[in-house]
Protein backbone atom coordinates (compact mmCIF):
# COMPACT_ATOMS: atom_id res chain seq x y z
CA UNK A 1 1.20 -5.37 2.49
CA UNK A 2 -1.23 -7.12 4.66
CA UNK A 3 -4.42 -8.22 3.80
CA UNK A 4 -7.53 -9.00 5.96
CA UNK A 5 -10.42 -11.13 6.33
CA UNK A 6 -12.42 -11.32 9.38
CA UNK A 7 -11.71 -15.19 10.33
CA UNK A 8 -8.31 -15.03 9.82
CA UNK A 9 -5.29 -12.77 7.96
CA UNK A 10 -4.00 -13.42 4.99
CA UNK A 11 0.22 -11.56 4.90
CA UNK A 12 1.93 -11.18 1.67
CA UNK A 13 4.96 -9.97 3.18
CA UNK A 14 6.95 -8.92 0.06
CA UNK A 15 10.47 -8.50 0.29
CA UNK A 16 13.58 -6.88 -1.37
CA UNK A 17 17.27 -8.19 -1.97
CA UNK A 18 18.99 -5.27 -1.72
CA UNK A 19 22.61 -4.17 -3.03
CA UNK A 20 24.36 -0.64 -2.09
CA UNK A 21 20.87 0.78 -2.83
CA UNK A 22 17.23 -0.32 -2.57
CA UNK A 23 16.51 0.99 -5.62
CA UNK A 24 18.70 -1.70 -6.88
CA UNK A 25 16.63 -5.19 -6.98
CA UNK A 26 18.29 -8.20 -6.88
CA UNK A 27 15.27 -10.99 -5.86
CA UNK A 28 11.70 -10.00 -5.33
CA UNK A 29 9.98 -12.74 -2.48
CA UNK A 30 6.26 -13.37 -1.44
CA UNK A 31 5.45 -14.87 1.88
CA UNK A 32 1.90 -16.14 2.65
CA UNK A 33 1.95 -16.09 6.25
CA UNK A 34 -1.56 -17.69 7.38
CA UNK A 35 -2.58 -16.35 11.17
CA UNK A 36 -5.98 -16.75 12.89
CA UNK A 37 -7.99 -14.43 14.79
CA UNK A 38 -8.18 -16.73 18.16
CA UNK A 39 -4.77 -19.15 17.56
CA UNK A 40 -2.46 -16.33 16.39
CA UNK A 41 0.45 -18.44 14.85
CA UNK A 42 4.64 -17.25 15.26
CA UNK A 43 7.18 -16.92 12.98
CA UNK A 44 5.93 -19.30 10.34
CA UNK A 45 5.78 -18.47 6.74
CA UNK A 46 5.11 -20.00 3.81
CA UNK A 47 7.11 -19.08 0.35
CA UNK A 48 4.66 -18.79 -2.24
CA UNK A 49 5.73 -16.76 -5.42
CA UNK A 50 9.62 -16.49 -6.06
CA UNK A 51 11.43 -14.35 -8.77
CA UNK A 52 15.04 -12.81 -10.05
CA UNK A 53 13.38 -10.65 -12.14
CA UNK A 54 9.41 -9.92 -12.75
CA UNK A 55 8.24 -11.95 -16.11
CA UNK A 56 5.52 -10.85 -17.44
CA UNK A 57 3.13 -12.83 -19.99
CA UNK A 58 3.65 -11.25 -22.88
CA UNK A 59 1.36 -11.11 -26.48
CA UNK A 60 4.57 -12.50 -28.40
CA UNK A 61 8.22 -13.60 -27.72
CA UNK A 62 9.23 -10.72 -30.46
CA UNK A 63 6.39 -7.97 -28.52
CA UNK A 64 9.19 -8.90 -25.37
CA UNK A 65 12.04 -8.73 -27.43
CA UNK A 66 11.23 -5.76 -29.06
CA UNK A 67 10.35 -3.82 -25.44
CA UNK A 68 14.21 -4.89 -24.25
CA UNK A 69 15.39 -3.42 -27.19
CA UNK A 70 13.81 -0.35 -27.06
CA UNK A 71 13.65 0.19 -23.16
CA UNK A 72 10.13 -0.06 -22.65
CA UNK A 73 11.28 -2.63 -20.58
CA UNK A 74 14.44 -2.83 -18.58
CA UNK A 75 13.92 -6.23 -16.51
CA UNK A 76 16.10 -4.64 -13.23
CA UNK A 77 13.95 -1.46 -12.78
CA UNK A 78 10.76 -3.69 -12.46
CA UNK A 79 10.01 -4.19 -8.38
CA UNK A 80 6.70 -5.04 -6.93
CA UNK A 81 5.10 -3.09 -4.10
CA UNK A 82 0.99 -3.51 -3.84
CA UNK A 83 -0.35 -7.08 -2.89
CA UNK A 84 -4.16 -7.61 -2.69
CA UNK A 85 -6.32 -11.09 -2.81
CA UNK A 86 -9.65 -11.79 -4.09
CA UNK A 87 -10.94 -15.41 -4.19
CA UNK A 88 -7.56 -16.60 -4.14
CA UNK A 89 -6.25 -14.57 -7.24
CA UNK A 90 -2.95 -12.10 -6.32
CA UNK A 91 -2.77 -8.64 -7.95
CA UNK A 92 0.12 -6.88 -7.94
CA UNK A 93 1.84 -3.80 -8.36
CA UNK A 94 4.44 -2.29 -10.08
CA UNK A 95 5.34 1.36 -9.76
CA UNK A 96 6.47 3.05 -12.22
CA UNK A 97 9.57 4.43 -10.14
CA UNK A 98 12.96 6.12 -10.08
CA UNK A 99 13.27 5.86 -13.65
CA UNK A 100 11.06 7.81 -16.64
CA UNK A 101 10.84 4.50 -18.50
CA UNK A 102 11.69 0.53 -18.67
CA UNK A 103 8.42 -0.33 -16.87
CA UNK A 104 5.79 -1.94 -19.77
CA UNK A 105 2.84 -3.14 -16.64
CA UNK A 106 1.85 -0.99 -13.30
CA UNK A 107 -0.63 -3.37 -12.49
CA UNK A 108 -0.85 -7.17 -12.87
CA UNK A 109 -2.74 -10.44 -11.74
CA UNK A 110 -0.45 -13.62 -10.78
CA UNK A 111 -1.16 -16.73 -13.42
CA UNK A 112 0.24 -19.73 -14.33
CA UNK A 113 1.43 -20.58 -18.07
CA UNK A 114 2.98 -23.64 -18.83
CA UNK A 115 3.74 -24.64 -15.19
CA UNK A 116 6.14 -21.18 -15.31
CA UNK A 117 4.50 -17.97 -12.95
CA UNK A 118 4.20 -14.87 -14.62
CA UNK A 119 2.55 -11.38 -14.17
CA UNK A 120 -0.69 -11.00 -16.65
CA UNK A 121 -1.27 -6.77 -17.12
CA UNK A 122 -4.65 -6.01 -15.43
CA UNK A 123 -7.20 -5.81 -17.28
CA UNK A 124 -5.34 -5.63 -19.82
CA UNK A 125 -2.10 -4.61 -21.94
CA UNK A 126 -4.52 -1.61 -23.34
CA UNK A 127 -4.29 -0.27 -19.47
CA UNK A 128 -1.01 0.10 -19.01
CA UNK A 129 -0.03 2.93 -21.53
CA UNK A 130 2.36 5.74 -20.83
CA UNK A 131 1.59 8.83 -22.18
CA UNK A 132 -1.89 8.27 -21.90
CA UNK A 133 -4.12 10.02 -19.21
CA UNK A 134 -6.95 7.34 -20.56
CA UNK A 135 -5.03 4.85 -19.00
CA UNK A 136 -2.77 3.67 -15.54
CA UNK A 137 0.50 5.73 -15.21
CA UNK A 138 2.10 4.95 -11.76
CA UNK A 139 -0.09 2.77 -9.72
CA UNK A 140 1.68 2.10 -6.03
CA UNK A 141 -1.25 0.38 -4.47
CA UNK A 142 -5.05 -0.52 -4.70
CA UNK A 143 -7.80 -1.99 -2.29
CA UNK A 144 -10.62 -4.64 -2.98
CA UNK A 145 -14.25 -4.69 -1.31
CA UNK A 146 -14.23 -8.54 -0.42
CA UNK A 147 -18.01 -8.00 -0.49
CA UNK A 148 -18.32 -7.14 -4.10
CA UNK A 149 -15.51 -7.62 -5.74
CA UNK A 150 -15.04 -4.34 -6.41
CA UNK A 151 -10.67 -2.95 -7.23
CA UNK A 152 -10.25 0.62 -6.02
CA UNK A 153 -6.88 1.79 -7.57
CA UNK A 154 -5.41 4.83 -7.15
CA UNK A 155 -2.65 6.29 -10.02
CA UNK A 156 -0.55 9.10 -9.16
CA UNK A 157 -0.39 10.23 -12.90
CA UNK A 158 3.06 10.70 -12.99
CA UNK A 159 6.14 8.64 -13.91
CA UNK A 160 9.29 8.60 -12.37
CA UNK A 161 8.81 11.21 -10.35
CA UNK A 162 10.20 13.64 -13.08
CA UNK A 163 6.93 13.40 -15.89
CA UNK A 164 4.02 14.70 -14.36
CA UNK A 165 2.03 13.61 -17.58
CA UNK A 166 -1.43 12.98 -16.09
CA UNK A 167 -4.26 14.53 -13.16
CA UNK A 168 -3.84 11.88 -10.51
CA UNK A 169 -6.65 9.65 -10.94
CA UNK A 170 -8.89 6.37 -9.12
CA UNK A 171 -9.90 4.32 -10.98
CA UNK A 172 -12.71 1.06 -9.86
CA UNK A 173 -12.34 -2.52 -11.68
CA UNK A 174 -15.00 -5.19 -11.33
CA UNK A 175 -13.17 -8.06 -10.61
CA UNK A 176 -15.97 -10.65 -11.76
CA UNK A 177 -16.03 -8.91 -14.95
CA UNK A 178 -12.23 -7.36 -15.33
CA UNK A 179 -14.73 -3.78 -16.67
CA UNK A 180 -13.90 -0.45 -15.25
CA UNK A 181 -17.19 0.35 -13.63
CA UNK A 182 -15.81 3.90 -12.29
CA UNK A 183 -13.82 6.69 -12.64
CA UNK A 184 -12.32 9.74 -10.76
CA UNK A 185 -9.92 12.52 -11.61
CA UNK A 186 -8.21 14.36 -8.85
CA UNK A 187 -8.83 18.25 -9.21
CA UNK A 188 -5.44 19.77 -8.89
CA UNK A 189 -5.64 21.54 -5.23
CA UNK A 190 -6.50 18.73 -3.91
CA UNK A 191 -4.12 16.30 -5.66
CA UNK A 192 -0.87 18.53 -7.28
CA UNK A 193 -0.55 17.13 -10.84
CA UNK A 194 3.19 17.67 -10.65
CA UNK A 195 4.18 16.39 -7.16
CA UNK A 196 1.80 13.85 -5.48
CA UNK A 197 2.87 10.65 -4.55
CA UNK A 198 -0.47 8.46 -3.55
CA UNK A 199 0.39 5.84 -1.72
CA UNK A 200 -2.13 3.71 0.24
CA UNK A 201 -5.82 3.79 0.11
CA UNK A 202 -8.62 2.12 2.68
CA UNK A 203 -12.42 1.96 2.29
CA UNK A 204 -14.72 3.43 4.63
CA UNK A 205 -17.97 1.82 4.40
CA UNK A 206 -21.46 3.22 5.72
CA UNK A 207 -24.38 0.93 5.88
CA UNK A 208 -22.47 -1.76 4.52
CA UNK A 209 -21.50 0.03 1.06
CA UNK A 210 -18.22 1.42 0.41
CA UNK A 211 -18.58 5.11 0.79
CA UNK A 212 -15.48 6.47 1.26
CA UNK A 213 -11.90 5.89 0.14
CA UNK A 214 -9.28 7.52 2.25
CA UNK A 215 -5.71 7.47 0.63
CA UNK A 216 -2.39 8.70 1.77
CA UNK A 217 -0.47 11.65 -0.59
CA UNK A 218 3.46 11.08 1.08
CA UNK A 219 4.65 14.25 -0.88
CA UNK A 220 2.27 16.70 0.03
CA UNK A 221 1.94 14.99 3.68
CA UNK A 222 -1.87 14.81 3.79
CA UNK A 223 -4.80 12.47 3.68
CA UNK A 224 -7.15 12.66 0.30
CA UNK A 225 -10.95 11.97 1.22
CA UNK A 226 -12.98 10.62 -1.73
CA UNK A 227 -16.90 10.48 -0.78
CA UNK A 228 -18.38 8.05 -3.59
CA UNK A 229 -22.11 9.26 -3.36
CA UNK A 230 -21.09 12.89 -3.26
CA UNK A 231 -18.56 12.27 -6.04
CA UNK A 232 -16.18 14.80 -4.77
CA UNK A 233 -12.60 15.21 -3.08
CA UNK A 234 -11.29 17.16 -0.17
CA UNK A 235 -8.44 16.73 1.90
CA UNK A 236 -6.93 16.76 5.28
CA UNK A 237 -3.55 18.07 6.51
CA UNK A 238 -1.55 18.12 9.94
CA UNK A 239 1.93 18.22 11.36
CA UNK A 240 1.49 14.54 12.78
CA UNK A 241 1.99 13.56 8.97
CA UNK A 242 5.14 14.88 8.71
CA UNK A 243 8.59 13.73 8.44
CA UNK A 244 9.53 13.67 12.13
CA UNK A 245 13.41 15.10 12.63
CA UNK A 246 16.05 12.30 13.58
CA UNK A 247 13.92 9.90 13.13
CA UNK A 248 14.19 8.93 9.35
CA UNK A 249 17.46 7.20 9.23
CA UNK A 250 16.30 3.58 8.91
CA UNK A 251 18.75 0.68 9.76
CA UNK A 252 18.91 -2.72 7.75
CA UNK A 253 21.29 -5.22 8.79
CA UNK A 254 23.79 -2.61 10.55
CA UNK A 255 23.77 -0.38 7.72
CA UNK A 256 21.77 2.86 7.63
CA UNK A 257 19.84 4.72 5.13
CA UNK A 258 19.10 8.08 5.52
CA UNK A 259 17.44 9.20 2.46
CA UNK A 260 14.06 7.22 3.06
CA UNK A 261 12.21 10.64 3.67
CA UNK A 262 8.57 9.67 3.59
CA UNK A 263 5.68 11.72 5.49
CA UNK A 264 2.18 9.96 5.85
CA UNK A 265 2.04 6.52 4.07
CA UNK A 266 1.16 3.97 5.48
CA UNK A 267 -3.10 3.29 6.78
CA UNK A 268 -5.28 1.19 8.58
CA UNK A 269 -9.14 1.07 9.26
CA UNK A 270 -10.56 0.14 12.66
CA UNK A 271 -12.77 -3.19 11.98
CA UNK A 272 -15.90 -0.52 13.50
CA UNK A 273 -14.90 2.09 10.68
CA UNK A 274 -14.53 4.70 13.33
CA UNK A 275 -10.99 5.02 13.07
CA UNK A 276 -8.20 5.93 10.39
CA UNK A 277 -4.70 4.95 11.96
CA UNK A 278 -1.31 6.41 10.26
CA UNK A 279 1.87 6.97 10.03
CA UNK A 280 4.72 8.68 8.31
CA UNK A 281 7.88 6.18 7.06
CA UNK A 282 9.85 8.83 8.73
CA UNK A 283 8.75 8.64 12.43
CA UNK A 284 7.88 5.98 15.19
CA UNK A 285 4.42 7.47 15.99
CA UNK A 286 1.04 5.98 15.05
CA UNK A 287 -1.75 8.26 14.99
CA UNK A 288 -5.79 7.98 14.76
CA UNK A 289 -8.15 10.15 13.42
CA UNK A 290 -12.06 9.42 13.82
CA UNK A 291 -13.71 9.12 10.57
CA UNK A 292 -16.39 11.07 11.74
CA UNK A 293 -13.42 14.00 11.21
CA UNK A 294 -12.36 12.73 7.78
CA UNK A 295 -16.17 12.57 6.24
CA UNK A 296 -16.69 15.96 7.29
CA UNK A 297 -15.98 18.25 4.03
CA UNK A 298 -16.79 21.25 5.99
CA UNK A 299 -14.88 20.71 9.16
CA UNK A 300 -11.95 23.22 8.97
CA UNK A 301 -9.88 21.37 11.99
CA UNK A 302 -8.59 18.61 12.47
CA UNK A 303 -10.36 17.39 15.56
CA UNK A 304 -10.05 14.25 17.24
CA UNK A 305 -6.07 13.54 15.80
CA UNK A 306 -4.21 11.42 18.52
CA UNK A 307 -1.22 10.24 19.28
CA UNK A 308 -1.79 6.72 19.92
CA UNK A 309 1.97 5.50 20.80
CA UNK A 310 5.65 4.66 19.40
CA UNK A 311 5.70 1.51 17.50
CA UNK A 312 9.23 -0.27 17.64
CA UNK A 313 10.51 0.55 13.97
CA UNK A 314 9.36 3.10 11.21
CA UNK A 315 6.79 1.66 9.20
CA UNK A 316 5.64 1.24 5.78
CA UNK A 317 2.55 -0.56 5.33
CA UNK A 318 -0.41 -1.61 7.57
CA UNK A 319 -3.52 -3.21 8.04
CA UNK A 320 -6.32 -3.66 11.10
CA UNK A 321 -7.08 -7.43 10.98
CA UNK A 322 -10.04 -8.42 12.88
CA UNK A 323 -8.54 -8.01 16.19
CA UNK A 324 -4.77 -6.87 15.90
CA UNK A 325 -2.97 -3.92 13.64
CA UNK A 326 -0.26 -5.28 11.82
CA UNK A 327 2.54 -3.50 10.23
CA UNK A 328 6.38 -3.52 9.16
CA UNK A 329 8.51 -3.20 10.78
CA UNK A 330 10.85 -1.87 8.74
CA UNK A 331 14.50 -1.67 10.79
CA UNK A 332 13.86 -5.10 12.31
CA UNK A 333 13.04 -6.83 9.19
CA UNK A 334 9.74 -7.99 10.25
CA UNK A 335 6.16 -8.11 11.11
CA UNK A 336 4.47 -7.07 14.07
CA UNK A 337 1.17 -6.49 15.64
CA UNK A 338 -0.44 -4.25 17.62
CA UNK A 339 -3.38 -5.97 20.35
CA UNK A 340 -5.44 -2.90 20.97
CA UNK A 341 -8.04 -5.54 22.91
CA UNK A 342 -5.72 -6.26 25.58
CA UNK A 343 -4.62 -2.86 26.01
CA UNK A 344 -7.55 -1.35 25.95
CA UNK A 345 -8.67 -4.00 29.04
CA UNK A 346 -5.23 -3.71 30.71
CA UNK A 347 -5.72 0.32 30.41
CA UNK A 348 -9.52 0.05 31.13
CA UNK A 349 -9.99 2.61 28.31
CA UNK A 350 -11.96 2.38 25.31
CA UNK A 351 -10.50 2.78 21.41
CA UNK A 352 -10.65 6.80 21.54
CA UNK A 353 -8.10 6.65 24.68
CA UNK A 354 -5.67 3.62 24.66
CA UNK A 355 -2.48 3.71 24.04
CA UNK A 356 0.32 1.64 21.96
CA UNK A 357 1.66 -0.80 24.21
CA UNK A 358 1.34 -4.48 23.66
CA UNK A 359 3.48 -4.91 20.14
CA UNK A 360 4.14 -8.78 19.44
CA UNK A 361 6.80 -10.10 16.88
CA UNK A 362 4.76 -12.28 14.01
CA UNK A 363 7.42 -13.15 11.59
CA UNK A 364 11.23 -11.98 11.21
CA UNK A 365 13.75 -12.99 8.23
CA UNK A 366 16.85 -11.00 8.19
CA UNK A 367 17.83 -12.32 5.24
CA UNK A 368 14.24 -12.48 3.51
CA UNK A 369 12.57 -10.25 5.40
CA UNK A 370 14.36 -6.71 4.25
CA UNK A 371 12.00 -3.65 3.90
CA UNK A 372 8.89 -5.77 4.66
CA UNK A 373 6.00 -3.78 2.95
């Protein structure tokens, strides 16, 4: 996950050990890799959280022994995926995945306690109850409005992709204050209550307010449109979010994986808001769509939806820094960016024309650095 700030970028790169399968965690690794916007810097990283298995901070010693005994929480089905920053705090999360139960926190701030790092449940240990639609069910990732402090998360309301117990819901958290301040529940032909899978969200901002959140559904293969003022959903749909044939078999170290079938996922907002870039795990291609398309609850097309290049491995996550697009790169075990400035003057074209060319290597680990999301 890679997250932006306009004088320089700040990369969790988080990474998984992986064994037979990659549902299997063996060692979860963050990377805090520190580039700026005019003295981009190469293949240096800094470790800066390290665990074998997620600890949480718990009420009680016997509220964690009693969870293991029960299942609530089974320590090796626990595996991080969302990283965002805000005033040098590090929320996480933790999707409740692959299995129906073990998983006690979806979401979680980094703290210290007793010099030992742990994973406090955001807000609270209230917010993280199965079973109820009050409260966070499968949360895979979440955005923050540096501006205000303002956590947009989105919850797919279901939980191990077998109990589809909720409506698929966002949800808005003032950090300053840890209070929900809003609230949003996903009608069901826009979101299907029984197989969506959100997966990334941006904010689109209009006179320098957050008005719209744009968030990626990898099941259904479309793009979810929340207006904020309008307080109502729509989405988008197209063949470029897709699973593209032949082109979902994903190598790590010399051994490939073929079941990583994932249509759109991954998003990034042009630093002008005019542009929503995408892409589907399961293909090479990045594609833009003008926001101008996406605000448009009326517009029955989907105009303006380009093909803007091949990137060199199938990605996961991404983010438009204040010059560059950086992603994963997911068969190379690293991170790369995109300079759309210099092809854009190399091409003489402007951001509605260029084309994917100049792709630079930031950081590679192959033995760190696998599935870097």
């Amino acid at each position: 996950i890679l997250f932006s700030q306009s004088a320089s970028v700040f990369t969790f790169t988080k990474m998984y050990m992986l064994k037979s399968t990659m549902a299997y965690l063996l060692a979860v690794y963050f990377l805090l890799i520190v580039t700026y916007a005019r003295a981009q810097s190469f293949g240096q990283a800094e470790l800066v959280h390290e665990w074998h298995m997620l600890d949480f901070d718990w009420p009680s010693d016997a509220d964690q022994n009693a969870s293991i005994t029960n299942k609530s929480y089974v320590p090796e089905r626990n595996l991080v995926v969302g990283i965002k920053v805000y005033n040098d705090d590090v929320y996480l999360t933790v999707p409740r995945w692959f299995w129906p139960s073990g998983h006690p926190v979806t979401l979680a701030k980094v703290i210290t306690v007793n010099n030992q790092t742990k994973l406090r449940p955001y807000p609270s240990w209230t917010y993280q109850k199965q079973d109820d639609c009050k409260y966070f069910q499968f949360v895979m990732s979440m955005e923050i409005d540096p501006n205000t402090g303002l956590m947009y998360v989105i919850d797919t309301g279901r939980v191990g992709n077998v109990l589809n117990l909720c409506p698929a819901k966002l949800y808005v958290f003032d950090l300053n204050t840890d209070k929900m301040v809003d609230y949003y529940e996903f009608s069901n032909d826009v979101l299907n209550r029984t197989k969506n899978f959100l997966n990334d969200i941006v904010l689109d901002y209009v006179d320098g307010k957050v008005r719209f959140a744009y968030m990626s559904d990898a099941n259904d293969s479309r793009l979810i449109i929340y207006d904020f003022q309008a307080r109502s959903a729509h989405y988008l749909k197209d063949p470029s979010m897709n699973i593209v044939k032949n082109e979902s078999i994903i190598s790590f170290n010399g051994k490939d994986y073929d079941y990583i079938l994932s249509t759109v996922n991954g998003l990034g907002m042009s630093p002008d808001f005019k542009y929503l870039y995408y892409c589907s795990i399961s293909s090479y291609s990045l594609y833009q769509v003008p926001t101008a398309t996406l605000r448009n609850v009326s517009l029955t097309e989907t105009t303006g939806i380009r093909r803007v290049g091949r990137k060199v491995s199938q990605t996961g996550a991404m983010n438009f820094g204040a010059r560059h697009l950086y992603y994963g790169a997911l068969g190379l075990n690293a991170v790369y960016f995109w300079d759309s400035e210099k092809d854009m003057a190399d091409q003489k074209v402007g951001m509605d024309k260029v084309t994917l060319n100049t792709q630079t290597q930031l950081v590679r680990n192959d033995s760190t650095m696998q599935f870097p999301d």
